[in-house]
N, C-alpha and C. Protein backbone atom coordinates (compact mmCIF):
# COMPACT_ATOMS: atom_id res chain seq x y z
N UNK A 1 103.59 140.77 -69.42
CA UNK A 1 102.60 140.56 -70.44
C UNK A 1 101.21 140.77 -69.83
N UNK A 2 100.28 141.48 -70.62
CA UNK A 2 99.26 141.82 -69.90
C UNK A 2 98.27 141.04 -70.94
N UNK A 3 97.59 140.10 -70.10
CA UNK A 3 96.59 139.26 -71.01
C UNK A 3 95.15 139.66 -71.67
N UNK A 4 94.98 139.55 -72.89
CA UNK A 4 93.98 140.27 -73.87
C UNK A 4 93.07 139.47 -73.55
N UNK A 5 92.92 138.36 -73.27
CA UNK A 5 91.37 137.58 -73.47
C UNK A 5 91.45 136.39 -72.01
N UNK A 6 90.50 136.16 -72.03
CA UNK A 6 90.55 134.67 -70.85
C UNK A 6 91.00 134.30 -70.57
N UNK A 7 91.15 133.33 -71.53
CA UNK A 7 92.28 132.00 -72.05
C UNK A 7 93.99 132.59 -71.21
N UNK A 8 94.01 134.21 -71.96
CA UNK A 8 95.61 133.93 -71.61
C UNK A 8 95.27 134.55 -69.96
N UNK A 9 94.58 135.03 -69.56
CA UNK A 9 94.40 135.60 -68.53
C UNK A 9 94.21 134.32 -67.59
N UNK A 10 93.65 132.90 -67.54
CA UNK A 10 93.69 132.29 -66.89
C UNK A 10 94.98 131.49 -66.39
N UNK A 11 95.54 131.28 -67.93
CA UNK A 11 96.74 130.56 -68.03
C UNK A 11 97.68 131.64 -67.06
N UNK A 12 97.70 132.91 -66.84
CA UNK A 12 98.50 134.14 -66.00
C UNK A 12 98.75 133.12 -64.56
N UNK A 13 97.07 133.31 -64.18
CA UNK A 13 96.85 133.07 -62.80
C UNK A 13 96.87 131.29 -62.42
N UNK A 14 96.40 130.50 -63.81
CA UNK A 14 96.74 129.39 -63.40
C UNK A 14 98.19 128.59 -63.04
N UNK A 15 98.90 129.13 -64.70
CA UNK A 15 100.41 128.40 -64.72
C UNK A 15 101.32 129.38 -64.24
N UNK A 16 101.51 130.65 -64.46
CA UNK A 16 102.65 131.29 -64.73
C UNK A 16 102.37 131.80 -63.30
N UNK A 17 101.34 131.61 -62.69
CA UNK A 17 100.95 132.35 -60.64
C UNK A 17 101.36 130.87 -60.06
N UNK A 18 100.72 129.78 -60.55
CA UNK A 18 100.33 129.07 -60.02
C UNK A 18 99.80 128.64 -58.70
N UNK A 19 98.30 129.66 -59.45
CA UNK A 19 97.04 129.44 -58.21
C UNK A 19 96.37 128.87 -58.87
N UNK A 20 95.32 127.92 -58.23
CA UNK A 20 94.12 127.35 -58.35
C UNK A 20 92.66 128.64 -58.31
N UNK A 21 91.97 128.70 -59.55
CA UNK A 21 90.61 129.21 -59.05
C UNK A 21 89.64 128.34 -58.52
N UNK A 22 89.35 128.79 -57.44
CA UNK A 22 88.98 127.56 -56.67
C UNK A 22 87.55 128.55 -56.68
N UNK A 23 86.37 128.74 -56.28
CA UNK A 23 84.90 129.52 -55.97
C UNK A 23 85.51 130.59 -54.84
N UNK A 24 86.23 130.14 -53.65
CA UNK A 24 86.48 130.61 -52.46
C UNK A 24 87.73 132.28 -53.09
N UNK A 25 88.63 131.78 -53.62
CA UNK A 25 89.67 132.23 -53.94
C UNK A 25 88.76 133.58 -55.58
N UNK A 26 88.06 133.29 -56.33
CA UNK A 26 87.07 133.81 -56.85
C UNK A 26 86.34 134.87 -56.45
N UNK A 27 85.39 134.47 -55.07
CA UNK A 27 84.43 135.50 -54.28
C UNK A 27 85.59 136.50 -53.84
N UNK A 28 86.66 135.54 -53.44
CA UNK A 28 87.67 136.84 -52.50
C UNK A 28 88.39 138.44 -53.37
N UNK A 29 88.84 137.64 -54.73
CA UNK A 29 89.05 138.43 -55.86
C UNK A 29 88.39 139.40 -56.12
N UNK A 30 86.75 138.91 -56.42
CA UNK A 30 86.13 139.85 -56.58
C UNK A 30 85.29 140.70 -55.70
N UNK A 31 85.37 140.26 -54.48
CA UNK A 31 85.10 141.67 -53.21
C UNK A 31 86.02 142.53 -53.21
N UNK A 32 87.49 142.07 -53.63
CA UNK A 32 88.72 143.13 -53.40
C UNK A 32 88.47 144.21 -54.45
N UNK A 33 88.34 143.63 -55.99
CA UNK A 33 88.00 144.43 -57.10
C UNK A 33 86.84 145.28 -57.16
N UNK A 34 86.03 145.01 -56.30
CA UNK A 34 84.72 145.54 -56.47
C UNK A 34 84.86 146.73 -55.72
N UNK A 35 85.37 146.90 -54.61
CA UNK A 35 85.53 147.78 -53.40
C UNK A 35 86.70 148.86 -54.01
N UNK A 36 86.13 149.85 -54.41
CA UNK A 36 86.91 151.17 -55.22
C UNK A 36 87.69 151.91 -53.86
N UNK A 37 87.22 151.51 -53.00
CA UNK A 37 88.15 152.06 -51.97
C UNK A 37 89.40 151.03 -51.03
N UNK A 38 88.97 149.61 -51.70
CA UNK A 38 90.26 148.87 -51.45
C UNK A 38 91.56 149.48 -51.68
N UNK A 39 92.85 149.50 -51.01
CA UNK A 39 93.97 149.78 -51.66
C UNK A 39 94.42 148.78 -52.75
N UNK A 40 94.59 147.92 -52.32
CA UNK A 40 94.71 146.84 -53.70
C UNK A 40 94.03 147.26 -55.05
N UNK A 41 93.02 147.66 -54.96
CA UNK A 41 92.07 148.02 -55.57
C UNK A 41 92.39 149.34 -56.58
N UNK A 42 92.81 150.17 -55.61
CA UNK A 42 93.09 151.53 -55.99
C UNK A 42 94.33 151.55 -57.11
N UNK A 43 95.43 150.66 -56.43
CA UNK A 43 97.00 150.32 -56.77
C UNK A 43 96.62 149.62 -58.40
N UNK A 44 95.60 149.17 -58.47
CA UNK A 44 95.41 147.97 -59.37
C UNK A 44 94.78 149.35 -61.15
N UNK A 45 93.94 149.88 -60.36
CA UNK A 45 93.82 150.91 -61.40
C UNK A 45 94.13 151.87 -61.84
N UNK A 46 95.51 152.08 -60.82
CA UNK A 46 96.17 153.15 -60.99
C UNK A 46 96.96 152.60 -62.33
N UNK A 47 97.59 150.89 -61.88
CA UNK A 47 98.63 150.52 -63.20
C UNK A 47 97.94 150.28 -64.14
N UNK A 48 97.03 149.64 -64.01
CA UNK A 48 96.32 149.04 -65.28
C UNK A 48 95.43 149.61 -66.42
N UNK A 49 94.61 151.14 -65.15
CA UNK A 49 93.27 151.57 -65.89
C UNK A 49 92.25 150.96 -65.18
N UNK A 50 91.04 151.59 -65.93
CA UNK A 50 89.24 151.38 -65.28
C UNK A 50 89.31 150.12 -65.94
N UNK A 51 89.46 150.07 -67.86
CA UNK A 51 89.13 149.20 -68.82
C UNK A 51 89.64 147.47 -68.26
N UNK A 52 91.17 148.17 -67.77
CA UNK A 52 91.29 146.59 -67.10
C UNK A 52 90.94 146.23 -65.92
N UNK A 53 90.75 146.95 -65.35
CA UNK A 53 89.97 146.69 -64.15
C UNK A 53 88.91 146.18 -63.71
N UNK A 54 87.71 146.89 -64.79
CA UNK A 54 86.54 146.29 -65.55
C UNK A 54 86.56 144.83 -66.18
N UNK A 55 87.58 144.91 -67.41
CA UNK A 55 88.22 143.55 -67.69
C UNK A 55 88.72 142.59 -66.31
N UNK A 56 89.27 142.60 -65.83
CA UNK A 56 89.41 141.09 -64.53
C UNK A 56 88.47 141.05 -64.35
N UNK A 57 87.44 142.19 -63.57
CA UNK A 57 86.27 141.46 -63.19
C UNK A 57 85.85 140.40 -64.11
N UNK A 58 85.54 140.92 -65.30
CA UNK A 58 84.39 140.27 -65.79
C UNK A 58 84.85 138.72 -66.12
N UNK A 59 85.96 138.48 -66.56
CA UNK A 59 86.86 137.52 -66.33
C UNK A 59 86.88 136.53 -64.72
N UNK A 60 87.10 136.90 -64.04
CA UNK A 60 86.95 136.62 -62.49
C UNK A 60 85.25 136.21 -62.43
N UNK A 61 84.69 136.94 -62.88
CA UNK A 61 82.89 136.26 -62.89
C UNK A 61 82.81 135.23 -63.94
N UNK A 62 83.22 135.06 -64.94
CA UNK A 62 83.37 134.05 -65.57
C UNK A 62 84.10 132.30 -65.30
N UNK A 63 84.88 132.98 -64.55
CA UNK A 63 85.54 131.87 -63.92
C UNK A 63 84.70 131.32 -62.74
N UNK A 64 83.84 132.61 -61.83
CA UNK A 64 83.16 131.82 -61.06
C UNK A 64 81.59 130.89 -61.55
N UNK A 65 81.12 131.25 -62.58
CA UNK A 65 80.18 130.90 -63.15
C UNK A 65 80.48 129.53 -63.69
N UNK A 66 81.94 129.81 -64.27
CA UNK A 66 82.58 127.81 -65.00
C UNK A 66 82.69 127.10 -63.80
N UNK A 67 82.76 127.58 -62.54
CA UNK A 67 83.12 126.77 -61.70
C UNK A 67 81.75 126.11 -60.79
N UNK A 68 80.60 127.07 -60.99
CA UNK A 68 79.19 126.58 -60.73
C UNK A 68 78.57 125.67 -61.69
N UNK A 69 79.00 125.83 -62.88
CA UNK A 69 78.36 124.76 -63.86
C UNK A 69 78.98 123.42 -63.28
N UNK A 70 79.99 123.49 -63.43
CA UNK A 70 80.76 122.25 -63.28
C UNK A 70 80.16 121.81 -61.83
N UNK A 71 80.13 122.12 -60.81
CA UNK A 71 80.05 121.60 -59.57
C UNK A 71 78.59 121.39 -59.61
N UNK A 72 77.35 122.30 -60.68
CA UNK A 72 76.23 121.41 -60.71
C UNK A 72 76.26 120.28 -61.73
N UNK A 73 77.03 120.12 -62.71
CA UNK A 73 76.66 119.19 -63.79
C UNK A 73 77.45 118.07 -62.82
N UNK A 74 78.40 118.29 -61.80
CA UNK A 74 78.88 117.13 -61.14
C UNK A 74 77.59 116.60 -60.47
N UNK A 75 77.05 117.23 -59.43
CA UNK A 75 75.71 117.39 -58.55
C UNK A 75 74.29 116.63 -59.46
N UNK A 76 74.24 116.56 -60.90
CA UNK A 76 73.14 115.99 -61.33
C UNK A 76 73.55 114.92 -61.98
N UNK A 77 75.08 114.60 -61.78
CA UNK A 77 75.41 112.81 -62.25
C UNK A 77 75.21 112.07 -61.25
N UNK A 78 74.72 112.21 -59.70
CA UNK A 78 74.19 111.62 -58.79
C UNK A 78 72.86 111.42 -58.89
């Protein structure tokens, strides 16, 4: 199943991988995706396409952005 929106795209990598997006695990994702000359990289758009390729990222930046809110809105209840 190839996930259309966030939601199921997280639930992929959260429940059905069961990985944690952690910030660390995030940055790493998206240096691999970013780097057009990664093999991972290459392998990844060969199956998927540019569109999804394009798609994780932007997904993968989203996740790192929920994960900066949160760790500042934790940071200003002190």
């Amino acid at each position: 199943m190839t996930p259309n929106s966030y939601d199921e795209w997280r639930h992929c990598i959260e429940v059905k991988c069961g990985l944690e997006l952690t910030q660390e695990f995030v940055q790493q994702r998206l240096s691999s995706l970013r780097d057009g000359h990664a093999y991972q990289t290459q392998r990844f758009r060969e199956m998927w396409g540019d569109a999804h390729l394009r798609q994780v990222i932007t997904w993968f930046e989203r996740a790192g952005n929920t994960l900066l809110s949160k760790r500042a809105e934790k940071a200003s209840d002190f």
